[in-house]
Protein backbone atom coordinates (compact mmCIF):
# COMPACT_ATOMS: atom_id res chain seq x y z
CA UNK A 1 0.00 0.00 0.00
CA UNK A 2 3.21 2.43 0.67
CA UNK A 3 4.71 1.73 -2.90
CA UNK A 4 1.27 2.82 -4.01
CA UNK A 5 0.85 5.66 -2.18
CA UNK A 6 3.98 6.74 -3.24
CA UNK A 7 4.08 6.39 -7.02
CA UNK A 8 0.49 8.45 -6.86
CA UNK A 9 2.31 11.27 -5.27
CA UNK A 10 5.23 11.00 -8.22
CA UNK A 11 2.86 10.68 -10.96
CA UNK A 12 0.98 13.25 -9.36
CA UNK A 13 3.92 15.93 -8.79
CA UNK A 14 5.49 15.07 -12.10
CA UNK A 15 2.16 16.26 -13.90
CA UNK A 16 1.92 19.34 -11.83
CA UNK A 17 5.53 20.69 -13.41
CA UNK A 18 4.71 19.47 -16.88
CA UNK A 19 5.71 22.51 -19.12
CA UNK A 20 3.17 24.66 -20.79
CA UNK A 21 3.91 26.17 -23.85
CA UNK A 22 4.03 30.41 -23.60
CA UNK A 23 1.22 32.22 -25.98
CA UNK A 24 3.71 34.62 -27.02
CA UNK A 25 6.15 32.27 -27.68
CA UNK A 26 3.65 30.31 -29.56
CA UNK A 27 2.93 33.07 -31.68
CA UNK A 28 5.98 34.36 -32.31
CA UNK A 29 7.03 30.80 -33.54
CA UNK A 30 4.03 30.44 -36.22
CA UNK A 31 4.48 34.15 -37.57
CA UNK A 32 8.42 33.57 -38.34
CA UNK A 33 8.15 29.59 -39.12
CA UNK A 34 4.62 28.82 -40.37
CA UNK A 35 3.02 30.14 -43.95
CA UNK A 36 1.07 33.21 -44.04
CA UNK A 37 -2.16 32.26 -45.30
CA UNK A 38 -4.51 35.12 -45.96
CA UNK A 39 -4.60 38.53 -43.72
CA UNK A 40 -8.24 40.11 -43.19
CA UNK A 41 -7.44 44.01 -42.24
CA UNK A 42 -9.12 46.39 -40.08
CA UNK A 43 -10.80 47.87 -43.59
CA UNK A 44 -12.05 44.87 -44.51
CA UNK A 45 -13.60 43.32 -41.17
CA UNK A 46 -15.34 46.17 -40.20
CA UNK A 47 -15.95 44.92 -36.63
CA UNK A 48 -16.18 46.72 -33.19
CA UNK A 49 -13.83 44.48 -31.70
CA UNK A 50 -11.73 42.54 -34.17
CA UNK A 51 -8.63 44.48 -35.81
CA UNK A 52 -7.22 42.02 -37.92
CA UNK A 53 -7.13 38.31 -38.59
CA UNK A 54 -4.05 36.43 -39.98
CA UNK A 55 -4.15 32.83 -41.12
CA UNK A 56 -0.86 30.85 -40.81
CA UNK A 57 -0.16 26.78 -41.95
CA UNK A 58 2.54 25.05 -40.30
CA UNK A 59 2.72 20.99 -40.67
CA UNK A 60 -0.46 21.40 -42.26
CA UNK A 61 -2.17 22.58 -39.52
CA UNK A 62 -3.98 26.10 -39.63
CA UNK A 63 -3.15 28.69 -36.63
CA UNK A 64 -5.04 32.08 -36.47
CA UNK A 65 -3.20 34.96 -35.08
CA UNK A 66 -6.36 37.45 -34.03
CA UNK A 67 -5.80 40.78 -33.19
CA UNK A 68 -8.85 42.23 -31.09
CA UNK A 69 -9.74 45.56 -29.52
CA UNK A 70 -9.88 46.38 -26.18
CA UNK A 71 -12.51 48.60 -26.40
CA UNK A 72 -15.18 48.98 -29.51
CA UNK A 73 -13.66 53.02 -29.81
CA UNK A 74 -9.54 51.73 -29.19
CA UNK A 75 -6.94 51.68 -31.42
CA UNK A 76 -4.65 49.12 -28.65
CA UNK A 77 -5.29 45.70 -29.61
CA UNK A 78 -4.46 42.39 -27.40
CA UNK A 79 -3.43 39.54 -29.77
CA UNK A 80 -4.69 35.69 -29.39
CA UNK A 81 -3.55 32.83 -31.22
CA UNK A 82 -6.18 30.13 -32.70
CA UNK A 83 -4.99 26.31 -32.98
CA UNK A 84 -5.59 23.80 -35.38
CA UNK A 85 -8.90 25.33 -37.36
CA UNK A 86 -10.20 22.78 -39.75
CA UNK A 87 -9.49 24.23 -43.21
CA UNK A 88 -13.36 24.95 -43.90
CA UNK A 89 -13.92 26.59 -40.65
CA UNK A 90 -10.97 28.69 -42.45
CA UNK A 91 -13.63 29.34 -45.24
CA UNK A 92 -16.19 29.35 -43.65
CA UNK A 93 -15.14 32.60 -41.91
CA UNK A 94 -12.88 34.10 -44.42
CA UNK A 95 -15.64 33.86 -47.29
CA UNK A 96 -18.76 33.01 -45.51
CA UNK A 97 -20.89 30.05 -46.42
CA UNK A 98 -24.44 29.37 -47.26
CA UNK A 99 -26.76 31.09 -44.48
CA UNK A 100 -24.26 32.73 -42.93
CA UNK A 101 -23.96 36.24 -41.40
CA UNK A 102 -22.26 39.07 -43.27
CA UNK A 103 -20.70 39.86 -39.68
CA UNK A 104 -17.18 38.74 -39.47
CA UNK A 105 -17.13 38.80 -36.02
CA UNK A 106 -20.49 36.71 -35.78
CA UNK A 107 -18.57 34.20 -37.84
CA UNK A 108 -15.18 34.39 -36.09
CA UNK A 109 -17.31 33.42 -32.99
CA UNK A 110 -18.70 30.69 -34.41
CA UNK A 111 -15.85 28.91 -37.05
CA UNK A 112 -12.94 30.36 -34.72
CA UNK A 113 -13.04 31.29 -31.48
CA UNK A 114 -13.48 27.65 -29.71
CA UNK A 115 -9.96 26.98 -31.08
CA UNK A 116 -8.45 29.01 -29.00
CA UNK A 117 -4.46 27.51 -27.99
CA UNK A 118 -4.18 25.96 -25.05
CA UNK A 119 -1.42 27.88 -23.23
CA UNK A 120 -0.72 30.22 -20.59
């Protein structure tokens, strides 16, 4: 019962320091190694609270680097990065499909936003 007791409290110390990868870091590694994809500017969007949207591959994987407003009236954005989006999603948002809302942030919510990384 010891030798149990004690390789739960390894396994469970050893998970607590697993490493998380950094969102800047993250990001800084897709916008220098992956390929940029398509850019949607602040002209083009014409959202209250997204500034611009930049699609990256790398390993065939899709990463979004969103840059959003902190306020509806600011110019100071607060960047995010997006992980694996399914190519249509991609689409989806960039184009629209078939029902859709004109609203690029309506469709960002809905084709983007619940891939957001998962780092600190």
């Amino acid at each position: 019962m010891k030798t149990y007791i004690i390789l739960l409290l390894g396994l469970l110390a050893s998970s607590s320091f697993a490493q998380e990868v950094n969102c800047d870091d993250l990001q800084t590694f897709i916008i220098k190694n992956g390929y940029s994809k398509a850019t949607i500017s602040s002209y083009t969007l014409d959202s209250e609270w997204l500034y611009e949207v930049k699609a990256y591959t790398y390993e065939y994987k899709t990463y979004v680097v969103a840059k959003i407003k902190l306020n509806e009236y600011s110019y100071q954005t607060k960047s995010y990065i997006f992980c694996g989006i399914p190519s249509q999603n991609w689409s989806n948002f960039q184009y629209g499909s078939y029902g859709d809302s004109e609203s690029y942030g309506q469709r960002f919510h809905k084709y983007i936003m619940d891939y957001i990384c998962d780092c600190r």
